[in-house]
N, C-alpha and C. Protein backbone atom coordinates (compact mmCIF):
# COMPACT_ATOMS: atom_id res chain seq x y z
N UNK A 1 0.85 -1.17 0.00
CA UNK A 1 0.00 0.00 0.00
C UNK A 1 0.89 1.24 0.00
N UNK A 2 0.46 2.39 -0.53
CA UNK A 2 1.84 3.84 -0.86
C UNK A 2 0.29 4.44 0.02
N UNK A 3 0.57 5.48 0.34
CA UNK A 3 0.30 6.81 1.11
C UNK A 3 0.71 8.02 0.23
N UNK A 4 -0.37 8.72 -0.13
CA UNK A 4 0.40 10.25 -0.28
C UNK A 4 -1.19 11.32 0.70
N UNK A 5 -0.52 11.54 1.55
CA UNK A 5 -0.69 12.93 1.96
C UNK A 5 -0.80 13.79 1.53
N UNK A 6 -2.20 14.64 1.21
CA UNK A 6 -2.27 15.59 -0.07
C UNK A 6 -2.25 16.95 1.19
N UNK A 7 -1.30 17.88 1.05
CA UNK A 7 -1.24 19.19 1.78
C UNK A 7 -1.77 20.48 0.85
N UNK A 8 -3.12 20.57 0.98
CA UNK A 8 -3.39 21.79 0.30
C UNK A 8 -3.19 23.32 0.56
N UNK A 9 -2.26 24.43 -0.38
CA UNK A 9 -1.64 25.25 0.00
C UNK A 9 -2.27 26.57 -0.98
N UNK A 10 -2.04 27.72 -0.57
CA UNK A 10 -2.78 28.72 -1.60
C UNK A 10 -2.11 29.06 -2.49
N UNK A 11 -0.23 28.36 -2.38
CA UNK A 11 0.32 29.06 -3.40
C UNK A 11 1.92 28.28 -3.57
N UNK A 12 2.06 27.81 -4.62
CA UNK A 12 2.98 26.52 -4.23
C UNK A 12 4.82 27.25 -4.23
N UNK A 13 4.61 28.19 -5.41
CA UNK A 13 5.88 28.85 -5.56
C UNK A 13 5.83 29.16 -3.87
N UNK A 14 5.03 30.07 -3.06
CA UNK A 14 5.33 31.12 -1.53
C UNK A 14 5.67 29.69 -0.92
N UNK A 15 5.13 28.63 -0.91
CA UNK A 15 5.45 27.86 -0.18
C UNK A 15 6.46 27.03 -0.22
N UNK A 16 6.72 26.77 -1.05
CA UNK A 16 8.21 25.69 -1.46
C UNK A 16 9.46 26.02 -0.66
N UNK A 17 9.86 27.59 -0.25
CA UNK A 17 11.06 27.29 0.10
C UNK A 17 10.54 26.79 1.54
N UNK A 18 9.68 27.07 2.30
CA UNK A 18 9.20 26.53 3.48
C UNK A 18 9.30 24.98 3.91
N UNK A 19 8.50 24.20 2.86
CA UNK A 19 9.06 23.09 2.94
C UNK A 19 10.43 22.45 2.69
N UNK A 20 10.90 22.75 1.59
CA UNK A 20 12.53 22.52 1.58
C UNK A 20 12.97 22.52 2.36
N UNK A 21 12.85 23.70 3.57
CA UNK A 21 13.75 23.57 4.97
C UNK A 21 13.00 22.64 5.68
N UNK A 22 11.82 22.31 6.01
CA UNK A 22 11.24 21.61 6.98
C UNK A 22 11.91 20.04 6.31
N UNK A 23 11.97 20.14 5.24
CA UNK A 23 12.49 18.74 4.65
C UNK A 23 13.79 18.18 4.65
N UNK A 24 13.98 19.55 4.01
CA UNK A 24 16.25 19.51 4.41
C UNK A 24 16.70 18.90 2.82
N UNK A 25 15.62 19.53 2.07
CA UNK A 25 16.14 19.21 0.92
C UNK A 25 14.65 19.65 -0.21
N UNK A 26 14.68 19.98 -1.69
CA UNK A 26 13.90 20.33 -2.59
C UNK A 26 13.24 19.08 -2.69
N UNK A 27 11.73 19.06 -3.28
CA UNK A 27 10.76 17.82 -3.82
C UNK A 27 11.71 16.83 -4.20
N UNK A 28 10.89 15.18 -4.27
CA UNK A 28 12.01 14.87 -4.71
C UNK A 28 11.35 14.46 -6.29
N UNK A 29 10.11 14.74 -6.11
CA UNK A 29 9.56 14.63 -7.50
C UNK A 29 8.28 16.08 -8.03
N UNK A 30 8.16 16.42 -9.33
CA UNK A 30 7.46 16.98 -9.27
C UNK A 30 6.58 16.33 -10.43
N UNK A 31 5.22 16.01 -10.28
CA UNK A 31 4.54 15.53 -11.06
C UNK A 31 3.13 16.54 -11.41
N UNK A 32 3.29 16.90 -12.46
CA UNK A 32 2.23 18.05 -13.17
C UNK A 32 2.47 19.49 -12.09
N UNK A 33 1.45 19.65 -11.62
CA UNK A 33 1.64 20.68 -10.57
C UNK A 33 1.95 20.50 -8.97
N UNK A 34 1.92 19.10 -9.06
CA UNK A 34 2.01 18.86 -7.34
C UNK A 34 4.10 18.33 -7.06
N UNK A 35 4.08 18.86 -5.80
CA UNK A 35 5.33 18.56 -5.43
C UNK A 35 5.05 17.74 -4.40
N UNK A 36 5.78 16.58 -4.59
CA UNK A 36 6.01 15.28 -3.86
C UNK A 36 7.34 15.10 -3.03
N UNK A 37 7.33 15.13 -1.68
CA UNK A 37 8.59 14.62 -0.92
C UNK A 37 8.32 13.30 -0.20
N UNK A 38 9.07 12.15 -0.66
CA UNK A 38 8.94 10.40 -0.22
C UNK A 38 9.85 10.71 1.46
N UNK A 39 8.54 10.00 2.42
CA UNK A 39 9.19 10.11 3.91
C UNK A 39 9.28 9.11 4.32
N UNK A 40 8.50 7.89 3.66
CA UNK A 40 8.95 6.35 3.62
C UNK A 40 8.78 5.58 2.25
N UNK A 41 9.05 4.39 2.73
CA UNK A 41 9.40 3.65 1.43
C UNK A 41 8.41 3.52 0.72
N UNK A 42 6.98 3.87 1.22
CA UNK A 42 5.39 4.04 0.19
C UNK A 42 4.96 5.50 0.73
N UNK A 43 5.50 6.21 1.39
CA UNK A 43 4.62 6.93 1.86
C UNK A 43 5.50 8.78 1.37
N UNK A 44 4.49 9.82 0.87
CA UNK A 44 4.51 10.98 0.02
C UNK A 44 3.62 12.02 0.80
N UNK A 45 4.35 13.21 1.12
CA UNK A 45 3.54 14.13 0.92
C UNK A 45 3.49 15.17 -0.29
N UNK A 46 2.64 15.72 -0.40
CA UNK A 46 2.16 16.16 -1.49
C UNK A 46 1.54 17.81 -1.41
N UNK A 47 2.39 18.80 -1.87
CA UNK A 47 1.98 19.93 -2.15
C UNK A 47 0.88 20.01 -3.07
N UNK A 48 -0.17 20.75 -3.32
CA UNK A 48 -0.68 20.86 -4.46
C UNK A 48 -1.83 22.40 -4.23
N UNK A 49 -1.57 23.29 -4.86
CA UNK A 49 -2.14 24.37 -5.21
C UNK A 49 -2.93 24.99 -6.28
N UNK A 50 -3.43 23.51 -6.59
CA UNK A 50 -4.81 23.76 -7.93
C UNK A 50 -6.20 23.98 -6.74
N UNK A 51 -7.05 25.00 -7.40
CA UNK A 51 -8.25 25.76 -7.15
C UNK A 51 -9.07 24.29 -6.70
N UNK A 52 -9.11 23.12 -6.75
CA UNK A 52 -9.39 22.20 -6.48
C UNK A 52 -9.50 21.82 -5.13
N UNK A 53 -8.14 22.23 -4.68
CA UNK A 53 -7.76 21.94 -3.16
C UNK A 53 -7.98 22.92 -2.55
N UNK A 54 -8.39 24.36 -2.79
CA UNK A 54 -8.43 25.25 -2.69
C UNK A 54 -9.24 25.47 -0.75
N UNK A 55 -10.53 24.84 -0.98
CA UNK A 55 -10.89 25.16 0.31
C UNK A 55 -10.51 23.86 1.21
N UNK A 56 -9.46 23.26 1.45
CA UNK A 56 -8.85 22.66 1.93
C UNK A 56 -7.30 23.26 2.88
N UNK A 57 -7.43 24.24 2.27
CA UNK A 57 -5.82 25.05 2.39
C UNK A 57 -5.82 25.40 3.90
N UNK A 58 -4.74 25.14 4.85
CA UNK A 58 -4.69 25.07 6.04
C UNK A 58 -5.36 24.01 6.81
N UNK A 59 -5.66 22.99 6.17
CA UNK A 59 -6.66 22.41 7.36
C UNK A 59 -5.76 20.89 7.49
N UNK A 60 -4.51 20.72 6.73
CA UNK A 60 -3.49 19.38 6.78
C UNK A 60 -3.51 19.20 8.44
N UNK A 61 -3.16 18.30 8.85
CA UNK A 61 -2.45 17.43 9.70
C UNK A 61 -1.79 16.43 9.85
N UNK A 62 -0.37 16.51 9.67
CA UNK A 62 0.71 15.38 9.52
C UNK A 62 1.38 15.30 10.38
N UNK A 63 1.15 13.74 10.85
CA UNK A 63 2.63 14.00 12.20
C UNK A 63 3.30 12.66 11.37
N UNK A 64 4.50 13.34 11.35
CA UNK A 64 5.93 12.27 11.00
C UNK A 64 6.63 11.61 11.91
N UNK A 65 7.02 10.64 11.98
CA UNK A 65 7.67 10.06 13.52
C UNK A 65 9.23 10.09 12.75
N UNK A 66 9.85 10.60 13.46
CA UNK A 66 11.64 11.18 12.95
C UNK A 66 12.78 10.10 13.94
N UNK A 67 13.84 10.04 13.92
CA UNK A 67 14.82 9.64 14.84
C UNK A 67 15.32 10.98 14.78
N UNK A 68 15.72 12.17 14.02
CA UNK A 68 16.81 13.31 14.01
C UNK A 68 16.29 14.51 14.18
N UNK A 69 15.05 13.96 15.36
CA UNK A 69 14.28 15.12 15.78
C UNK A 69 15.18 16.53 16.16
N UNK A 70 16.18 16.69 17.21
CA UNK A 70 17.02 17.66 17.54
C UNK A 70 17.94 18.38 16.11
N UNK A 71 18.20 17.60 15.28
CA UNK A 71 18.68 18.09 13.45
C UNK A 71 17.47 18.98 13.07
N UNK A 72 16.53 18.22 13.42
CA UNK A 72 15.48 19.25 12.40
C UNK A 72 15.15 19.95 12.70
N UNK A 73 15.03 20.24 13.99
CA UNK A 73 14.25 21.73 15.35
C UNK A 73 15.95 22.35 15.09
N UNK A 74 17.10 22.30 14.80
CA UNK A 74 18.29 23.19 14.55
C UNK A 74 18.17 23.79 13.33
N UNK A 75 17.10 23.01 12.61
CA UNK A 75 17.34 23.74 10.83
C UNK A 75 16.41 24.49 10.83
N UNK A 76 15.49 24.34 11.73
CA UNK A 76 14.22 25.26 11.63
C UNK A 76 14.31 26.76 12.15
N UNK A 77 15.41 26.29 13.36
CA UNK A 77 15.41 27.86 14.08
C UNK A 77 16.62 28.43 12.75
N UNK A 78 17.22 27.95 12.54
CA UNK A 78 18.50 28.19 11.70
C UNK A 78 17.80 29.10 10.39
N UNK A 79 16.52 28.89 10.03
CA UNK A 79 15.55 29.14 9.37
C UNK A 79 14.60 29.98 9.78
N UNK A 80 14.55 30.06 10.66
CA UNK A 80 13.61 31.17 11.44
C UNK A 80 12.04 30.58 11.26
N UNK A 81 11.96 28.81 11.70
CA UNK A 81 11.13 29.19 11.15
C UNK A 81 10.04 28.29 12.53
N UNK A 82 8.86 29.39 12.21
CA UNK A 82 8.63 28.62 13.81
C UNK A 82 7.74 27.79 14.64
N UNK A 83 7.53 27.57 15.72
CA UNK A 83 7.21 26.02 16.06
C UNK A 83 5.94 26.35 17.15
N UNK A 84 5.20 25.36 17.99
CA UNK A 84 4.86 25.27 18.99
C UNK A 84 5.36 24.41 19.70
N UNK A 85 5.44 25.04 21.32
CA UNK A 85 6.21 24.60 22.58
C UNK A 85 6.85 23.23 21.97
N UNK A 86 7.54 22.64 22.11
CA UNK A 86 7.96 20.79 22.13
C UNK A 86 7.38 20.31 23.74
N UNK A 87 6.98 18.92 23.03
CA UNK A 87 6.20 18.57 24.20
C UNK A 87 6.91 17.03 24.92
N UNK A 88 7.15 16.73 25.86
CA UNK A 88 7.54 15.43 26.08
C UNK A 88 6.76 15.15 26.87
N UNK A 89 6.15 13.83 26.37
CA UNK A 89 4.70 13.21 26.93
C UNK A 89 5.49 12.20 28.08
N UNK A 90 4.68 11.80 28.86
CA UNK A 90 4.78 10.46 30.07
C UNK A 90 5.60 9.62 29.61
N UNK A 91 5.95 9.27 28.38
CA UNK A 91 6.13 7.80 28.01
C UNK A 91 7.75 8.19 27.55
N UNK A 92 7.96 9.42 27.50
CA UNK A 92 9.27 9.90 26.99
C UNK A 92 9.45 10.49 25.42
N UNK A 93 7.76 10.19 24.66
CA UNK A 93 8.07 10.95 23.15
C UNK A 93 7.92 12.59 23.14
N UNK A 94 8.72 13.25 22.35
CA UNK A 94 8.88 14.39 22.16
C UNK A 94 7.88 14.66 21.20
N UNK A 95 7.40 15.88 20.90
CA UNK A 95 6.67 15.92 19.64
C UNK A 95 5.96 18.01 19.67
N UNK A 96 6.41 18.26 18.50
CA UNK A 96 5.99 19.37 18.16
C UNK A 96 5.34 19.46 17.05
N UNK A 97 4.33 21.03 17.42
CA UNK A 97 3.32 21.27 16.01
C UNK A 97 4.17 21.95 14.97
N UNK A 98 4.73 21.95 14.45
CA UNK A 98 4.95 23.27 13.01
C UNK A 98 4.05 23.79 12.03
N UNK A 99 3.28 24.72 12.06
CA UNK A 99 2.59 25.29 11.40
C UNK A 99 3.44 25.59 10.02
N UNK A 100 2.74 25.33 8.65
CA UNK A 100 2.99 25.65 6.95
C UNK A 100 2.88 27.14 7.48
N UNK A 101 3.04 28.28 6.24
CA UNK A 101 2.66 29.31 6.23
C UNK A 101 0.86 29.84 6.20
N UNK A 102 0.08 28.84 5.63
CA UNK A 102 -1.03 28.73 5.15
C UNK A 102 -1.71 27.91 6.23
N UNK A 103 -0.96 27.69 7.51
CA UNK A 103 -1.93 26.95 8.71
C UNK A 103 -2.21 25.00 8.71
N UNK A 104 -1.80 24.64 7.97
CA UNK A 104 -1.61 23.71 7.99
C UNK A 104 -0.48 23.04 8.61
N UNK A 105 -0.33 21.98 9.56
CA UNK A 105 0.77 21.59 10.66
C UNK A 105 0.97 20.16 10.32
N UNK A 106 2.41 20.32 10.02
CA UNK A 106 3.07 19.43 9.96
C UNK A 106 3.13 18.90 11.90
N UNK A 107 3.51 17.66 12.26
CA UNK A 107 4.14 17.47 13.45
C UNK A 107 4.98 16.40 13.47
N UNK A 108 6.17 16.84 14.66
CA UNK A 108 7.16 15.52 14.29
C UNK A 108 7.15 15.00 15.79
N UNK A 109 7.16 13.57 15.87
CA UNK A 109 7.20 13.38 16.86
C UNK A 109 8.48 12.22 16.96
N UNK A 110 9.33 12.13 18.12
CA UNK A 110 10.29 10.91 18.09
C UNK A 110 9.84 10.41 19.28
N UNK A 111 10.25 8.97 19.44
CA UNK A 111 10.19 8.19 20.62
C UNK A 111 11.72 8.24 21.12
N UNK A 112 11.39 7.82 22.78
CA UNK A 112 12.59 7.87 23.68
C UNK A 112 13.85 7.23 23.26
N UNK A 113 14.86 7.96 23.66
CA UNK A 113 15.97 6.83 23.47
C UNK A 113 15.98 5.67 24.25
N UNK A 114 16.10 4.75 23.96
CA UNK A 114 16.43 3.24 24.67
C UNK A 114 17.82 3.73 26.29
């Protein structure tokens, strides 16, 4: 089974360099108008800024589960770019909201170290 995560945005050029940093790297595909970044071996999120998705825009919710959680909260501030509180739950996972520009939140969450 593949996954793509469709993130609807109002404007794909304003948004792209945004993701690039949250990604740590450009799409890795671009197919017609949508930009695709692979975060597992089936699984895609997906920019897309056709009038289609239109009243969708801000309303994503993605949480990614990371190991290089502390890498990516360094590229973000490094980036200016910004977050809600980080949270470490009971069990020891970390996990923050990142708001897109357009209100839509990415979130990454890692589990404890062993």
């Amino acid at each position: 089974m593949d996954l793509y995560s469709i993130v609807p945005v109002s404007d794909c050029t304003r948004s792209l360099p945004w993701y690039e940093v949250f990604f740590g790297r450009p799409a890795d595909e671009v197919i017609g108008e949508e930009y695709l970044w692979q975060v597992g071996a089936n699984a895609w999120v997906v920019l897309d800024d056709r009038e289609l998705r239109a009243k969708g825009v801000g309303t994503a919710m993605i949480t990614l589960g990371v190991t290089d959680f502390d890498d990516i909260m360094a590229r973000l501030a490094a980036n200016d770019i910004a977050h809600d509180p980080v949270e470490t739950y009971g069990n020891g996972v970390r996990h923050v909201d990142v708001p897109d520009p357009d209100g839509n939140v990415l979130s990454l969450a890692q589990g404890p170290t062993p």
